[in-house]
PDB file of N, CA and C in Angstrom:
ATOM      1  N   UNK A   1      17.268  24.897 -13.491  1.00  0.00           N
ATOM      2  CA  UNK A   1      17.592  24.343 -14.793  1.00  0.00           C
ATOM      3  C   UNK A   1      17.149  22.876 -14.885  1.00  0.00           C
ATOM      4  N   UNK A   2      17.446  22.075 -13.872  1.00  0.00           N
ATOM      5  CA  UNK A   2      16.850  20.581 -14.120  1.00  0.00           C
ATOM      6  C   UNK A   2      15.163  20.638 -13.943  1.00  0.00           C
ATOM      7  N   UNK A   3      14.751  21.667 -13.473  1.00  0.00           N
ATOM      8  CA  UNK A   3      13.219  21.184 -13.316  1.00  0.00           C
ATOM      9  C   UNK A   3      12.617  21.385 -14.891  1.00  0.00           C
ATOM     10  N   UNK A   4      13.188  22.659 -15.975  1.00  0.00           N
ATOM     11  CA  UNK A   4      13.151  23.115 -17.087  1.00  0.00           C
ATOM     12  C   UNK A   4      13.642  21.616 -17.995  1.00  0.00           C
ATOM     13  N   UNK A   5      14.800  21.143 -17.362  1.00  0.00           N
ATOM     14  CA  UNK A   5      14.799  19.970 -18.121  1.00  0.00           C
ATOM     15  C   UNK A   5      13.972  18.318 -18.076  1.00  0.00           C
ATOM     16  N   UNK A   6      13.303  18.599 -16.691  1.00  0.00           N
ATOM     17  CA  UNK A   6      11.833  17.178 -16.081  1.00  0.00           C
ATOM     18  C   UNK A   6      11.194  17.926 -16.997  1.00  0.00           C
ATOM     19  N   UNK A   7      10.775  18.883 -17.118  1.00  0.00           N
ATOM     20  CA  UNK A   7       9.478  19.419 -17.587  1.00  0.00           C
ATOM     21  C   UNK A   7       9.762  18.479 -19.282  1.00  0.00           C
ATOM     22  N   UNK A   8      10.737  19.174 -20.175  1.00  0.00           N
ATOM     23  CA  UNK A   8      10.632  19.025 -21.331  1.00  0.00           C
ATOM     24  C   UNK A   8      10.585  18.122 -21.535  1.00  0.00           C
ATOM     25  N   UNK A   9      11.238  16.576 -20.841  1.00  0.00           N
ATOM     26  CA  UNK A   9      11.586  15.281 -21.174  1.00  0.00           C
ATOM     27  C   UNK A   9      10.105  14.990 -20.650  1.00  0.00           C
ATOM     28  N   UNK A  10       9.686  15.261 -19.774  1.00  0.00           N
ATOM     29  CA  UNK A  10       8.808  14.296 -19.388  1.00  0.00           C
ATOM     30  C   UNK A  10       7.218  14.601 -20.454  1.00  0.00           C
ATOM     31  N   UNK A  11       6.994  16.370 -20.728  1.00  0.00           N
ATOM     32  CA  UNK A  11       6.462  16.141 -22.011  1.00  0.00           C
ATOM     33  C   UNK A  11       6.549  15.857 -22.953  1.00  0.00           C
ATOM     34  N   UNK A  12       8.096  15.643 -23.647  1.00  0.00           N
ATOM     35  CA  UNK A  12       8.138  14.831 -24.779  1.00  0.00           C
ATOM     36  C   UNK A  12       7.766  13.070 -24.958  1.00  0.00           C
ATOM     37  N   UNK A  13       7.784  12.512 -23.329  1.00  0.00           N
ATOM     38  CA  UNK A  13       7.688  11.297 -23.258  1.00  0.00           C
ATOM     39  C   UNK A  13       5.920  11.271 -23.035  1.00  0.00           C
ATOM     40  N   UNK A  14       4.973  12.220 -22.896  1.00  0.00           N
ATOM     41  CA  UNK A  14       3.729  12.065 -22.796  1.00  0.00           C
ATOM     42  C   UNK A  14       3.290  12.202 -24.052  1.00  0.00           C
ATOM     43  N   UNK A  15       3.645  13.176 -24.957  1.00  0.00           N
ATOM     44  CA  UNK A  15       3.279  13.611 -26.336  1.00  0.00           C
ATOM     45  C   UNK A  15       3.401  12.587 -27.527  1.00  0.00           C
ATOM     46  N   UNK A  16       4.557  11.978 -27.255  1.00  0.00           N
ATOM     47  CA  UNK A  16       5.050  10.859 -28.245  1.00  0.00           C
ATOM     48  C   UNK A  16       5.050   9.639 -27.796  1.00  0.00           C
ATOM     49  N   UNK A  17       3.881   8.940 -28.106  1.00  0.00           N
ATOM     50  CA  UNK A  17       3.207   7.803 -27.645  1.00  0.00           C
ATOM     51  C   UNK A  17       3.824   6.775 -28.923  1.00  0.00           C
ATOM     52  N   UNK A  18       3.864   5.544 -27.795  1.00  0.00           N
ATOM     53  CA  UNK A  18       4.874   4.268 -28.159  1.00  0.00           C
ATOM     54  C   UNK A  18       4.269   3.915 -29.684  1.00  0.00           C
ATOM     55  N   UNK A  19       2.801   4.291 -30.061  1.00  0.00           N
ATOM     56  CA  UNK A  19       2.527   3.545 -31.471  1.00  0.00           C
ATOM     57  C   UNK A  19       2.901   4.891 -32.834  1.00  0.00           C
ATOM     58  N   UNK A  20       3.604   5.720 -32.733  1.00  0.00           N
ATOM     59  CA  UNK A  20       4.375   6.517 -33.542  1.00  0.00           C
ATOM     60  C   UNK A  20       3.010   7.718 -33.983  1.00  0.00           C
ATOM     61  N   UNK A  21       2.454   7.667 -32.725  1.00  0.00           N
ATOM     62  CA  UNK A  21       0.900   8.713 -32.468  1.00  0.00           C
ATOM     63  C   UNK A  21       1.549  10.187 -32.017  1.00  0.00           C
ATOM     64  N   UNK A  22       1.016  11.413 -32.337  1.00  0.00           N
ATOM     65  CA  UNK A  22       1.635  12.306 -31.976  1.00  0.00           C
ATOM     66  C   UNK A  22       0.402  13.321 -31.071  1.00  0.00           C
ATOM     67  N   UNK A  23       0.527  13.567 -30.108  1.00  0.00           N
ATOM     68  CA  UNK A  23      -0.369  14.008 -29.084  1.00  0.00           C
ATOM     69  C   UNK A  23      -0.545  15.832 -29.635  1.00  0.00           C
ATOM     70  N   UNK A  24       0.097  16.054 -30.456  1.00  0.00           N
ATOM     71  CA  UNK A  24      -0.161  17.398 -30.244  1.00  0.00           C
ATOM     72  C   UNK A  24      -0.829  18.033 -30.987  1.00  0.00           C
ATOM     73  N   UNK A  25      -1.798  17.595 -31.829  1.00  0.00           N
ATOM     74  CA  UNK A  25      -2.452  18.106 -32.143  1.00  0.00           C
ATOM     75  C   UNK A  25      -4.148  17.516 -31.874  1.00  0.00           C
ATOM     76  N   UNK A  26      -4.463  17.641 -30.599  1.00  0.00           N
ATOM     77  CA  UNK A  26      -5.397  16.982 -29.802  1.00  0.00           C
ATOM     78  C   UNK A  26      -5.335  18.314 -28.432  1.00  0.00           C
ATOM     79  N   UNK A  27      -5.417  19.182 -28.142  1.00  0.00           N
ATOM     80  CA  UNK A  27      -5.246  20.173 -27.390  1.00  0.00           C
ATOM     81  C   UNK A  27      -5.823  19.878 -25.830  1.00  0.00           C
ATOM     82  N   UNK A  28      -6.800  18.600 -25.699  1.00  0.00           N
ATOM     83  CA  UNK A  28      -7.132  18.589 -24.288  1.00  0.00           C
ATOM     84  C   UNK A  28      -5.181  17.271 -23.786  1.00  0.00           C
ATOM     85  N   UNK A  29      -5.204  16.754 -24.492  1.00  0.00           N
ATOM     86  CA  UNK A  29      -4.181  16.126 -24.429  1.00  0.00           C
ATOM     87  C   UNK A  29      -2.844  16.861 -24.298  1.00  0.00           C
ATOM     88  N   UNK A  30      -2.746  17.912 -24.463  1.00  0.00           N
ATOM     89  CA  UNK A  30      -1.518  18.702 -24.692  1.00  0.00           C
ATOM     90  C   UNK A  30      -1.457  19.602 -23.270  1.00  0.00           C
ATOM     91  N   UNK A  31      -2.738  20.041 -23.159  1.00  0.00           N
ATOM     92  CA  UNK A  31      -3.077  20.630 -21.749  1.00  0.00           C
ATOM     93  C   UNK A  31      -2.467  19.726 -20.632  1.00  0.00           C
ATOM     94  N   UNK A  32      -3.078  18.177 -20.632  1.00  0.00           N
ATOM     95  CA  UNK A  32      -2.842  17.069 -19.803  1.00  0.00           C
ATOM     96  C   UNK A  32      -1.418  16.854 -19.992  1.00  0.00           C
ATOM     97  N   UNK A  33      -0.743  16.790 -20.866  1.00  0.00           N
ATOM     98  CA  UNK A  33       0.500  16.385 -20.684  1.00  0.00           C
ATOM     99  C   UNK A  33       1.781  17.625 -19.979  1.00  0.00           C
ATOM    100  N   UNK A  34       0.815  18.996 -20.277  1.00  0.00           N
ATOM    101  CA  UNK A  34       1.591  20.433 -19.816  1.00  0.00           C
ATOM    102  C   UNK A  34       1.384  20.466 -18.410  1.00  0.00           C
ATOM    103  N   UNK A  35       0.209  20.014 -17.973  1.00  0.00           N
ATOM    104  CA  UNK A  35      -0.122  19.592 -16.463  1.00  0.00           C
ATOM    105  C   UNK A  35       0.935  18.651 -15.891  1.00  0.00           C
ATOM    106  N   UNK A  36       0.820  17.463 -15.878  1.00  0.00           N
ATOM    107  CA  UNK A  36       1.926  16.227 -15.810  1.00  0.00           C
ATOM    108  C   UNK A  36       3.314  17.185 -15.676  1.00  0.00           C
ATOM    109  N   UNK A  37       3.637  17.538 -16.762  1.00  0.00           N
ATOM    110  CA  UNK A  37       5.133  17.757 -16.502  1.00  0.00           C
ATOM    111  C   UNK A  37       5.360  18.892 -15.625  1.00  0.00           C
ATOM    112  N   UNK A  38       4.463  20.043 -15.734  1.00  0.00           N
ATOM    113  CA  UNK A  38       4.338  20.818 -14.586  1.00  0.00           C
ATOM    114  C   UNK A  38       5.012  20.316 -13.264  1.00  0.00           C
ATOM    115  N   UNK A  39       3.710  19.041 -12.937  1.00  0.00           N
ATOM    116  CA  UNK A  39       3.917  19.019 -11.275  1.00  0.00           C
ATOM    117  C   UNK A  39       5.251  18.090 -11.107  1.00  0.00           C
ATOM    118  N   UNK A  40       5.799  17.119 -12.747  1.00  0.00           N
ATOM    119  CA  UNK A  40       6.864  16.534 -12.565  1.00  0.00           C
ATOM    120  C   UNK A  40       7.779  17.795 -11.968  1.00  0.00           C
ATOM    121  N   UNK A  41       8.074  18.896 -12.726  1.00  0.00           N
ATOM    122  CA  UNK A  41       9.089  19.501 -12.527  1.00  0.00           C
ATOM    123  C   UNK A  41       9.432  20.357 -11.294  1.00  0.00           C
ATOM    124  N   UNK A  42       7.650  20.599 -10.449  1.00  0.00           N
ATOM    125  CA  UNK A  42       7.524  21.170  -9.372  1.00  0.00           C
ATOM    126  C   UNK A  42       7.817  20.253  -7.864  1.00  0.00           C
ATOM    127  N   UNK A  43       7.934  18.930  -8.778  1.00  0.00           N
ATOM    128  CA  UNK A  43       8.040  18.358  -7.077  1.00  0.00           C
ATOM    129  C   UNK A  43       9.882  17.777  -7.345  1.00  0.00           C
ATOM    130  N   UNK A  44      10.429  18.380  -8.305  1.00  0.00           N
ATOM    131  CA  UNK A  44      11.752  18.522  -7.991  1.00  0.00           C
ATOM    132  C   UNK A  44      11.851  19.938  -7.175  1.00  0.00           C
ATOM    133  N   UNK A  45      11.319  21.156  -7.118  1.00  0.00           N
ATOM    134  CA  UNK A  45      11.912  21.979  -6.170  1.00  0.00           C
ATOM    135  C   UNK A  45      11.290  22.350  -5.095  1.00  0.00           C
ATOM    136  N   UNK A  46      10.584  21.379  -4.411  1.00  0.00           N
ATOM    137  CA  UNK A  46       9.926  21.208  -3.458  1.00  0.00           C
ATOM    138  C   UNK A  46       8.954  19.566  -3.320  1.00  0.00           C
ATOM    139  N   UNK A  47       9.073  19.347  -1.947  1.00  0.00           N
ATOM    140  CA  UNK A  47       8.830  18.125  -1.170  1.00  0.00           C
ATOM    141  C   UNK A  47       7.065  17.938  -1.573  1.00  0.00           C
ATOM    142  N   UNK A  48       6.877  17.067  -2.034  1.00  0.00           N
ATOM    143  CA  UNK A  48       5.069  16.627  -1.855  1.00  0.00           C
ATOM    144  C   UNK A  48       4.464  17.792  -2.022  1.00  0.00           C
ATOM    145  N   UNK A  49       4.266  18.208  -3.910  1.00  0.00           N
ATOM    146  CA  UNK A  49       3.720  18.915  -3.905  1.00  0.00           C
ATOM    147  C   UNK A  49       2.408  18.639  -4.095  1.00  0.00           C
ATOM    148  N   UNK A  50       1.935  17.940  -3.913  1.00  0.00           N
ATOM    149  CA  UNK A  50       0.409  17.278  -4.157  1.00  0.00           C
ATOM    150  C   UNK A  50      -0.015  17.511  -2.620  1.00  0.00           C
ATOM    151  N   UNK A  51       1.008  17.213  -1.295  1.00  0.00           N
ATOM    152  CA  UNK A  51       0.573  17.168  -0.215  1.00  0.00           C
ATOM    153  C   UNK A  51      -0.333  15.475   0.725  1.00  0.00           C
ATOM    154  N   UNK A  52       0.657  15.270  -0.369  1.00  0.00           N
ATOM    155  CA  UNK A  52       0.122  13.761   0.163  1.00  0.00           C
ATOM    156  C   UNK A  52       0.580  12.986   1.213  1.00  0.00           C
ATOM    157  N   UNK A  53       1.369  13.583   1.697  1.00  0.00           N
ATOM    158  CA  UNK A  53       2.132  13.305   3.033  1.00  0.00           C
ATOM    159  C   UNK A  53       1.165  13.684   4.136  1.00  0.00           C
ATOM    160  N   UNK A  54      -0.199  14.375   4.404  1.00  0.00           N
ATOM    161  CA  UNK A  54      -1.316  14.922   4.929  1.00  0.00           C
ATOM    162  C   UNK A  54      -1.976  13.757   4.636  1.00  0.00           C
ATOM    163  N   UNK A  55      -2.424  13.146   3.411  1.00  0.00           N
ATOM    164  CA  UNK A  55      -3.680  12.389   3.350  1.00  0.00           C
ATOM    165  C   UNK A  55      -3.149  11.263   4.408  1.00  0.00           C
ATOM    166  N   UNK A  56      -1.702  10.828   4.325  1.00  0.00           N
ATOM    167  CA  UNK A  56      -1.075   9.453   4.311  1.00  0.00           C
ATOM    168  C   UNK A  56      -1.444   9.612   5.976  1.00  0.00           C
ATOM    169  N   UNK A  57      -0.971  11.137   6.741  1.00  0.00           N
ATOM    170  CA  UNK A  57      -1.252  11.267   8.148  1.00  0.00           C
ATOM    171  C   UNK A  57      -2.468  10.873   8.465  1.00  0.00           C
ATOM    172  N   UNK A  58      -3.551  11.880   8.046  1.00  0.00           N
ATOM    173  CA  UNK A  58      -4.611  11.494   8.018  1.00  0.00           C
ATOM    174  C   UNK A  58      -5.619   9.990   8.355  1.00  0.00           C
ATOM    175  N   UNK A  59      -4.778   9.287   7.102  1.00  0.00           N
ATOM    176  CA  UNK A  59      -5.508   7.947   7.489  1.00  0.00           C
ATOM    177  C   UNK A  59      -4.595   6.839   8.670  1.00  0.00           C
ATOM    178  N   UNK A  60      -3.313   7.537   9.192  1.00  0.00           N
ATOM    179  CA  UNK A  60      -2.542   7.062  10.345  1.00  0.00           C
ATOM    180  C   UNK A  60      -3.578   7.504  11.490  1.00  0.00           C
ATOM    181  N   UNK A  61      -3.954   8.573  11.038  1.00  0.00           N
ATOM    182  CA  UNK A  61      -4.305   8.973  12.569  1.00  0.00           C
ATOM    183  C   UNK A  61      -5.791   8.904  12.745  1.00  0.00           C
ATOM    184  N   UNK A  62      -6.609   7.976  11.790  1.00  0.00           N
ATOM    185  CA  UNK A  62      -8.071   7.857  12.327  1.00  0.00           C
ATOM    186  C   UNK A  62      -8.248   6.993  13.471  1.00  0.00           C
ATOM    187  N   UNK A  63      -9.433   7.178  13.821  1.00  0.00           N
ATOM    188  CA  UNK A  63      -9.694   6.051  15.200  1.00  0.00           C
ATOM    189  C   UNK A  63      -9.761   4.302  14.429  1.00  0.00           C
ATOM    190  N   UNK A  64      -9.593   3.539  15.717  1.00  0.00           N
ATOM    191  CA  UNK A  64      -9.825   2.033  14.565  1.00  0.00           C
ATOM    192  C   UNK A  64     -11.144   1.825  14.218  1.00  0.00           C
ATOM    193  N   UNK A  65     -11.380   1.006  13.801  1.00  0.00           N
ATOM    194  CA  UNK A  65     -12.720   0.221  12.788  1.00  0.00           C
ATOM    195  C   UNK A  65     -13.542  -0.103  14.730  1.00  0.00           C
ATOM    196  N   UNK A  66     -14.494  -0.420  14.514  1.00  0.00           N
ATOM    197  CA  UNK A  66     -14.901  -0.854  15.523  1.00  0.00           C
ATOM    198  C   UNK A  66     -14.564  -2.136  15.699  1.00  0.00           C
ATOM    199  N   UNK A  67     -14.401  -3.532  14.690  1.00  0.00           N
ATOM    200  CA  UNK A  67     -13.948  -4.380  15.052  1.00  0.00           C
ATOM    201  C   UNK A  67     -12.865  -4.309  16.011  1.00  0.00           C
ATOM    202  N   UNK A  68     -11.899  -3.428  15.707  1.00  0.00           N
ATOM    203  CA  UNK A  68     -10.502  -3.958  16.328  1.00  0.00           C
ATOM    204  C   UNK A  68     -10.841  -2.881  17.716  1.00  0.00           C
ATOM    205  N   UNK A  69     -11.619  -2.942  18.642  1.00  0.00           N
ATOM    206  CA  UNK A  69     -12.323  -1.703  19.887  1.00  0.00           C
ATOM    207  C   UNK A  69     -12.191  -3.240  20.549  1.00  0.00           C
ATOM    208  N   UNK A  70     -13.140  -3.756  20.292  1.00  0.00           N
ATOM    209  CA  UNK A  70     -13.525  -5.097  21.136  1.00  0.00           C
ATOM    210  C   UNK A  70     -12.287  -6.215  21.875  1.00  0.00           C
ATOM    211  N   UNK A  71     -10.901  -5.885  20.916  1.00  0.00           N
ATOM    212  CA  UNK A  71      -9.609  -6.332  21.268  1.00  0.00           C
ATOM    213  C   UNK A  71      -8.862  -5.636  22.581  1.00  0.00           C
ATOM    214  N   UNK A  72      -8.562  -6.303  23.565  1.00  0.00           N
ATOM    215  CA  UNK A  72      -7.698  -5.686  24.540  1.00  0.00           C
ATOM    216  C   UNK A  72      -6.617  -5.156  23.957  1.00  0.00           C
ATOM    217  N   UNK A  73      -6.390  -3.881  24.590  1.00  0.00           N
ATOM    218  CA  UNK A  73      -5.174  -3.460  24.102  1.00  0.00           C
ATOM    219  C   UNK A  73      -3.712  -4.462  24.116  1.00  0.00           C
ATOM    220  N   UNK A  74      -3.512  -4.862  25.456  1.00  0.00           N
ATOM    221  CA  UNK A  74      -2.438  -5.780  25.490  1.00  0.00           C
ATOM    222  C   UNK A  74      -2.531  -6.842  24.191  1.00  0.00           C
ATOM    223  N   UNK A  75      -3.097  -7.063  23.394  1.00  0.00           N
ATOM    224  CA  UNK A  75      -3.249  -8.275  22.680  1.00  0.00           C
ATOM    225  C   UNK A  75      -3.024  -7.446  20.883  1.00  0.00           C
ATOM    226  N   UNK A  76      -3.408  -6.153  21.247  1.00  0.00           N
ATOM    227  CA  UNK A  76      -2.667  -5.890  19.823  1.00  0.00           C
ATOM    228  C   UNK A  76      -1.674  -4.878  19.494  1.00  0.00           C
ATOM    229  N   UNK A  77      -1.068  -4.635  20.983  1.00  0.00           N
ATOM    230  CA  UNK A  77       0.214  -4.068  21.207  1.00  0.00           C
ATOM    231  C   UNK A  77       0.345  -2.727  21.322  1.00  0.00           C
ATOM    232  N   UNK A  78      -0.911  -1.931  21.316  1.00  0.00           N
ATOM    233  CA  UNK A  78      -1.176   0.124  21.148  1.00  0.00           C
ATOM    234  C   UNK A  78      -1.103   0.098  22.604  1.00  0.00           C
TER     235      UNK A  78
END
């Protein structure tokens, strides 16, 4: 029930734009805003639904730059 209720609020807050503009009758815009509230309402019933908790690993776990190779380890604490 609350994700039914992210969904609606959060498309009514995409559709009805601050200069008293009404999005809905513009259909790529209506798509975009049905998208938006979608994943608003999907990442209430589940964790990172985009999966961005992977990219964030990802760039934890690359090797360093080559600059920072040339540094003794003791000196930058790994």
């Amino acid at each position: 029930m609350s994700a039914a209720v992210v969904f609606v609020s959060t498309f009514m807050l995409i559709v009805f734009q601050p200069d008293d503009s009404i999005l809905f009758y513009k259909v790529p815009e209506v798509i975009l805003a049905m998208a938006l509230s979608a994943l608003a309402a999907i990442s209430l019933l589940r964790p990172d639904p985009l999966r961005l908790g992977q990219l964030v690993n990802w760039f934890r776990d690359r090797p360093a730059d080559d600059d920072d190779r040339d540094v003794p380890v003791s000196a930058t604490g790994r």
